[in-house]
N, C-alpha and C. Protein backbone atom coordinates (compact mmCIF):
# COMPACT_ATOMS: atom_id res chain seq x y z
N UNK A 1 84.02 109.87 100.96
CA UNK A 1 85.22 109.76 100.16
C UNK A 1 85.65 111.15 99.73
N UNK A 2 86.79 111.46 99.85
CA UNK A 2 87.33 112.94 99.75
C UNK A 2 88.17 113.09 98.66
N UNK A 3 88.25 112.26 97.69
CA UNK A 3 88.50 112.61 96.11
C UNK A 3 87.45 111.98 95.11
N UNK A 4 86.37 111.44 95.75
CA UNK A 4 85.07 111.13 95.00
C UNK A 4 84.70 112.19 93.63
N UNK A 5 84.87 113.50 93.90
CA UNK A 5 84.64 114.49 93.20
C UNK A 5 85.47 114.10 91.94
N UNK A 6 86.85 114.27 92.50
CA UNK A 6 88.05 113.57 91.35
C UNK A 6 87.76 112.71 90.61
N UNK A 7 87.55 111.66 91.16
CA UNK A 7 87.04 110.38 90.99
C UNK A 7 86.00 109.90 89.72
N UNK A 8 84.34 110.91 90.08
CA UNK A 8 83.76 111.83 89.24
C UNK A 8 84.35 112.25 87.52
N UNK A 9 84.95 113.32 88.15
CA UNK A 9 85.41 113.80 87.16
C UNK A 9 86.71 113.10 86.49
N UNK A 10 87.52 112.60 86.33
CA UNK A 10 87.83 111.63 86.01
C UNK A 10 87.18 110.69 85.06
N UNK A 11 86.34 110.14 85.71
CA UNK A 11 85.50 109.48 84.90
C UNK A 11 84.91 109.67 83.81
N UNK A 12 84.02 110.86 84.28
CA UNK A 12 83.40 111.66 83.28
C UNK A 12 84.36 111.97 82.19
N UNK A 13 85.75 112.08 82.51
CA UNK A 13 86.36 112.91 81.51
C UNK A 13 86.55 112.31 80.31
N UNK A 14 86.83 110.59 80.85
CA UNK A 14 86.88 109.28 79.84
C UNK A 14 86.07 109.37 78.90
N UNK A 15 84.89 109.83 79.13
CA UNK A 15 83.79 110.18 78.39
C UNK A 15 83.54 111.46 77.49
N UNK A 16 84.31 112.37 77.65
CA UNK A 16 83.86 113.43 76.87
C UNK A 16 84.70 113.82 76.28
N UNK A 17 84.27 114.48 75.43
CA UNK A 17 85.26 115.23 73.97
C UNK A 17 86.23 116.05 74.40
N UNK A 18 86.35 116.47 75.72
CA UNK A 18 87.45 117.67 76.16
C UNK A 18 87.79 117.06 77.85
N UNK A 19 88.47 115.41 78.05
CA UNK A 19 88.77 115.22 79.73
C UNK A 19 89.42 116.57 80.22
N UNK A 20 90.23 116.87 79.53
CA UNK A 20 91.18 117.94 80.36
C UNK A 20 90.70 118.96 80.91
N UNK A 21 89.61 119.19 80.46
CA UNK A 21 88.75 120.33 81.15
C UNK A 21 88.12 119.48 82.28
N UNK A 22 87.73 118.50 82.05
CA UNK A 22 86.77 117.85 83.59
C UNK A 22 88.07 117.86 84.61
N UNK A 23 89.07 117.46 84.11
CA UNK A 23 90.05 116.83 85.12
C UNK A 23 90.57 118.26 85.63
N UNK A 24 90.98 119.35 84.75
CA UNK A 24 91.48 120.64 85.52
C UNK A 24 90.26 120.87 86.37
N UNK A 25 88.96 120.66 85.96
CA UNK A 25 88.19 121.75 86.72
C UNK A 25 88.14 120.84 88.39
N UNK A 26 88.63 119.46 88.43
CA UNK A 26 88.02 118.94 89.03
C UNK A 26 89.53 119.20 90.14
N UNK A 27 90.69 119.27 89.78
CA UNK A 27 92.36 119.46 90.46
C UNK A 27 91.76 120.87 90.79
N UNK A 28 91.06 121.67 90.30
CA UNK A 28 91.46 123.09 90.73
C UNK A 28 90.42 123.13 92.14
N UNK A 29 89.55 121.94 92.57
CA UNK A 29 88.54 121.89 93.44
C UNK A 29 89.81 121.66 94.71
N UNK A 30 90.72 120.94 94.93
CA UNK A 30 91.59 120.35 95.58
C UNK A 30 92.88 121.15 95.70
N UNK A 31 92.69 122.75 95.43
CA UNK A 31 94.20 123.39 95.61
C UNK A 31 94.51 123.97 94.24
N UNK A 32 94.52 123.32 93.12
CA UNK A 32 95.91 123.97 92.45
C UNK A 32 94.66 125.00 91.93
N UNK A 33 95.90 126.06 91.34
CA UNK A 33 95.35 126.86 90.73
C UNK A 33 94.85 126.95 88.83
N UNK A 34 93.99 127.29 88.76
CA UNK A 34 93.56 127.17 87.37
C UNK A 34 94.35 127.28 86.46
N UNK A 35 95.33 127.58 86.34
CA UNK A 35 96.78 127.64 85.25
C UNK A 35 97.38 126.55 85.22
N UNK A 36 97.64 125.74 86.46
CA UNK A 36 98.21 125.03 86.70
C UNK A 36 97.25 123.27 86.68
N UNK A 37 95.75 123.15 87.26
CA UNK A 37 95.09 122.31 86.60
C UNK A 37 94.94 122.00 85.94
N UNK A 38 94.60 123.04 84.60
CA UNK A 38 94.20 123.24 83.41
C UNK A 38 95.96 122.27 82.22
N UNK A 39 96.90 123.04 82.82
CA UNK A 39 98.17 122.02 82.20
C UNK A 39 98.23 120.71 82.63
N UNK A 40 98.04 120.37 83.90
CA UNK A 40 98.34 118.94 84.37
C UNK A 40 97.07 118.48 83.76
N UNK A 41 95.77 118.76 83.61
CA UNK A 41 95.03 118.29 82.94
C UNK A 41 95.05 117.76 81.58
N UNK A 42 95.96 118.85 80.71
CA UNK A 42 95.94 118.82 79.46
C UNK A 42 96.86 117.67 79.28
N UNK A 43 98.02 117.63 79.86
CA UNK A 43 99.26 116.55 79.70
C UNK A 43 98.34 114.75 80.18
N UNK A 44 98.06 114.90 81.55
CA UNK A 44 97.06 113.66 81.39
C UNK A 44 96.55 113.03 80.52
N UNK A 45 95.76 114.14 80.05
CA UNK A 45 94.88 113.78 78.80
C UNK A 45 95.39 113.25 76.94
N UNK A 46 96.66 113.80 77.32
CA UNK A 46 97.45 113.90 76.41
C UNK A 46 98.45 112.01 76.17
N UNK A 47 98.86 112.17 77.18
CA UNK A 47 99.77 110.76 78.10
C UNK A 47 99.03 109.64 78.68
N UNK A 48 97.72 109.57 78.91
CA UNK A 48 97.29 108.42 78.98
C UNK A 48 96.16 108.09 78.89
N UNK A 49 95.95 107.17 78.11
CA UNK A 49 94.50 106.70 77.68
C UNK A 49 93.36 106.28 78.73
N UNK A 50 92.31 106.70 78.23
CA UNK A 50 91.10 106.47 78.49
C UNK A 50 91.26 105.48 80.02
N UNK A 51 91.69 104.39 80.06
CA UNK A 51 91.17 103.54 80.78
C UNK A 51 92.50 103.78 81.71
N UNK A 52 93.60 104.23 81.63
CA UNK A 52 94.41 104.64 82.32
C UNK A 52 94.00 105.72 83.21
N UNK A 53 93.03 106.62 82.47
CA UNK A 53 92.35 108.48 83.47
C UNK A 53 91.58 107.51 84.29
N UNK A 54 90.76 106.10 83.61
CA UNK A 54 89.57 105.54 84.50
C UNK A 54 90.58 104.95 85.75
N UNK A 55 91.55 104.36 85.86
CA UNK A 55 92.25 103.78 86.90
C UNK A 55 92.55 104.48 87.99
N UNK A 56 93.21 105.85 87.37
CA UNK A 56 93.41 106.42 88.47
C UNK A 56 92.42 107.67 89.16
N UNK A 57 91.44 107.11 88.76
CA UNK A 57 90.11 108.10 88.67
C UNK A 57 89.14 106.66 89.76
N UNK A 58 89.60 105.22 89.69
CA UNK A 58 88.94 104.32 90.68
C UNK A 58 89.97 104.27 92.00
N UNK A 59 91.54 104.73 91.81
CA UNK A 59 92.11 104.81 92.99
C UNK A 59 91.89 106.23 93.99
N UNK A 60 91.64 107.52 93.03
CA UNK A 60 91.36 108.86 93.39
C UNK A 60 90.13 108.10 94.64
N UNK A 61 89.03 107.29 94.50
CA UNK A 61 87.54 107.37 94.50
C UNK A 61 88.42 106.56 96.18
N UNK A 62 89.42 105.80 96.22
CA UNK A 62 89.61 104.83 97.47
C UNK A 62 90.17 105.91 98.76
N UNK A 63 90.75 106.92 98.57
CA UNK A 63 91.29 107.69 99.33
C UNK A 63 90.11 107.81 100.57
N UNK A 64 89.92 108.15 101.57
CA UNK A 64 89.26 108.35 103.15
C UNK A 64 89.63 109.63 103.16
N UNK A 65 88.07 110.12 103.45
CA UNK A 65 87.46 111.57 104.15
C UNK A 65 88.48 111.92 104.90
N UNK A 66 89.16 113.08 105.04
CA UNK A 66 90.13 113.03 106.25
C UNK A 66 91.45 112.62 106.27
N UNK A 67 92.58 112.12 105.60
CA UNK A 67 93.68 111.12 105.60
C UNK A 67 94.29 112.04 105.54
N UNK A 68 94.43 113.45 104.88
CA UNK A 68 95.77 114.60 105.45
C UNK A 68 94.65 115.99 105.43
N UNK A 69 94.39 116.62 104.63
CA UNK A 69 94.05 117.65 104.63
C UNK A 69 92.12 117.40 104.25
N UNK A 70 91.26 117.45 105.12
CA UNK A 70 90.01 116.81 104.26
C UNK A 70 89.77 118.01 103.69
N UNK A 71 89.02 117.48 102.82
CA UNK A 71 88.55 118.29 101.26
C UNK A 71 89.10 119.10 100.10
N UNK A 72 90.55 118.63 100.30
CA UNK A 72 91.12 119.07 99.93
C UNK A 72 92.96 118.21 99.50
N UNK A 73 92.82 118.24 98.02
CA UNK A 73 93.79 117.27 97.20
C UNK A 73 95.27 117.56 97.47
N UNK A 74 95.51 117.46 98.41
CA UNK A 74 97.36 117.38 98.56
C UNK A 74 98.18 117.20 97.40
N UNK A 75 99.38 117.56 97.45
CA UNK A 75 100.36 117.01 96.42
C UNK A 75 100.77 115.80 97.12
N UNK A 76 100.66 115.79 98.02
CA UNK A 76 101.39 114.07 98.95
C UNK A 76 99.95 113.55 98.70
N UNK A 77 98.60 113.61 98.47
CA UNK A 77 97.53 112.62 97.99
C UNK A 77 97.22 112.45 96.71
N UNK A 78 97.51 113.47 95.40
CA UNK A 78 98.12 113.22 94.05
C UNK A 78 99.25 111.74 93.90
N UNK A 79 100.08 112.30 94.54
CA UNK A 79 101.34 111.52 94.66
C UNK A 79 101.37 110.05 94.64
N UNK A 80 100.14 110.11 95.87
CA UNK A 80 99.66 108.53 96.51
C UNK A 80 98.81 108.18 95.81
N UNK A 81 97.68 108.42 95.43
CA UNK A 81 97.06 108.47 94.83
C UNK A 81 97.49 107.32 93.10
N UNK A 82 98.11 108.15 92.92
CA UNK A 82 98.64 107.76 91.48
C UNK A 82 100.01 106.86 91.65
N UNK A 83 100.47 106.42 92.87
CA UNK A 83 101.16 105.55 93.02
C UNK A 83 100.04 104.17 93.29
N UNK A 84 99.45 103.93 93.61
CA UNK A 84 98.68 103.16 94.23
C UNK A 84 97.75 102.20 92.91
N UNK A 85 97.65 102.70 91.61
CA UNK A 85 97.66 101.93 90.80
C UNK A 85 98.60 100.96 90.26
N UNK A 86 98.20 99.71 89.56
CA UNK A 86 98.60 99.08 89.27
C UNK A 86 99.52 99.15 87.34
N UNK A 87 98.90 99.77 86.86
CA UNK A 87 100.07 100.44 85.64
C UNK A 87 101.14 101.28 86.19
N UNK A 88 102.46 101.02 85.83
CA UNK A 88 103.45 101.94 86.63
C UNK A 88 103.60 103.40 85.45
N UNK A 89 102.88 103.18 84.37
CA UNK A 89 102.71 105.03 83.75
C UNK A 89 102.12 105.59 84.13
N UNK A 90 101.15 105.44 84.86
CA UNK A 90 100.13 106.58 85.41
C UNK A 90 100.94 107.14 86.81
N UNK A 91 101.76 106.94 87.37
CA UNK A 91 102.36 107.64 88.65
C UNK A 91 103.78 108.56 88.00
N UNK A 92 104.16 107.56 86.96
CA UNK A 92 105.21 108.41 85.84
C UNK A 92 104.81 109.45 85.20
N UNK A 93 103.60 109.52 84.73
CA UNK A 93 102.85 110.49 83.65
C UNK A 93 102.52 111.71 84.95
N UNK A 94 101.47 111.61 85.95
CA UNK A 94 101.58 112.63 86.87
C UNK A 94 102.32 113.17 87.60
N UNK A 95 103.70 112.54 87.95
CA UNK A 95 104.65 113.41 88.05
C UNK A 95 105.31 114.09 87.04
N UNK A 96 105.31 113.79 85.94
CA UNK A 96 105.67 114.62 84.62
C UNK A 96 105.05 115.77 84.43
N UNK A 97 103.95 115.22 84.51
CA UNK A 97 102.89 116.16 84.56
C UNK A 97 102.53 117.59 85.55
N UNK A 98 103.23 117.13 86.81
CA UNK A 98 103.20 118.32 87.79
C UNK A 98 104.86 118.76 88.02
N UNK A 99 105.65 117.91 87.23
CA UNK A 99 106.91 119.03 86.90
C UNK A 99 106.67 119.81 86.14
N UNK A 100 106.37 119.43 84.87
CA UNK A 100 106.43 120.58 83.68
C UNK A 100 105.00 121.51 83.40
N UNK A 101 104.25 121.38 84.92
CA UNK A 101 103.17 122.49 84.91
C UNK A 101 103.68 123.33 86.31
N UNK A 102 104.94 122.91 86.63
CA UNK A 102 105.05 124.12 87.68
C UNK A 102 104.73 123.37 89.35
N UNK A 103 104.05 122.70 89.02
CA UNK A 103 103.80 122.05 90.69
C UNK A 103 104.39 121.15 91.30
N UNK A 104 105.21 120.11 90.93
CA UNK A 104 106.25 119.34 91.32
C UNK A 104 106.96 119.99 92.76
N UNK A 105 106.83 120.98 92.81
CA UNK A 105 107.65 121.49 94.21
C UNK A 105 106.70 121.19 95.58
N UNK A 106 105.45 121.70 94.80
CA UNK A 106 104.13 121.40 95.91
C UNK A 106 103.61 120.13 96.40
N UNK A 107 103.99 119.55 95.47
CA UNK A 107 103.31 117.56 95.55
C UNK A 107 104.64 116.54 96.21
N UNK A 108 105.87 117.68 96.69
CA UNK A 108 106.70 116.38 97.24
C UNK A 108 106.81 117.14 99.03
């Protein structure tokens, strides 16, 4: 599974006193750069609750080894990714989220 890591972290993040740090450190494994994880992280964390990071942290985990770029988190597998849940804020919140951190240009 080739956002398992995500997936991971994600999870973990549900769990700890600071997600936004699991979740940047875990986006910056997949491309973006640490300025830019670190914000989409923070806004996540900010915009949707706990079991919302866990949702799209069990759809991150469904993605296949290989499906565009392996080992590595596309803005078109963000995209999908977070479309592919079943709450329609979590695909709203991460595109918000990668407009107003600068990456929205990269993820379409």
């Amino acid at each position: 599974m080739r956002l398992l890591p995500l997936a991971a972290g994600l999870t973990l993040a549900a769990g700890c006193v600071d997600p936004s740090t699991s979740i940047a450190t875990e986006l910056g494994r997949y491309g973006l750069d640490a300025t830019q994880a670190r914000c989409v992280g923070e806004r996540l964390e900010t915009n949707l609750s706990i079991g919302q990071l866990q949702e799209l942290a069990r759809a991150a985990g469904a993605v296949n080894r290989g499906d565009t770029t392996p080992g590595r988190l596309t803005g078109s597998d963000l995209i999908r990714v977070s479309s592919q849940v079943r709450d329609p804020k979590i695909p709203i919140e991460v595109l918000r989220a990668a407009n107003g951190c600068g990456v929205a240009a990269s993820l379409l």
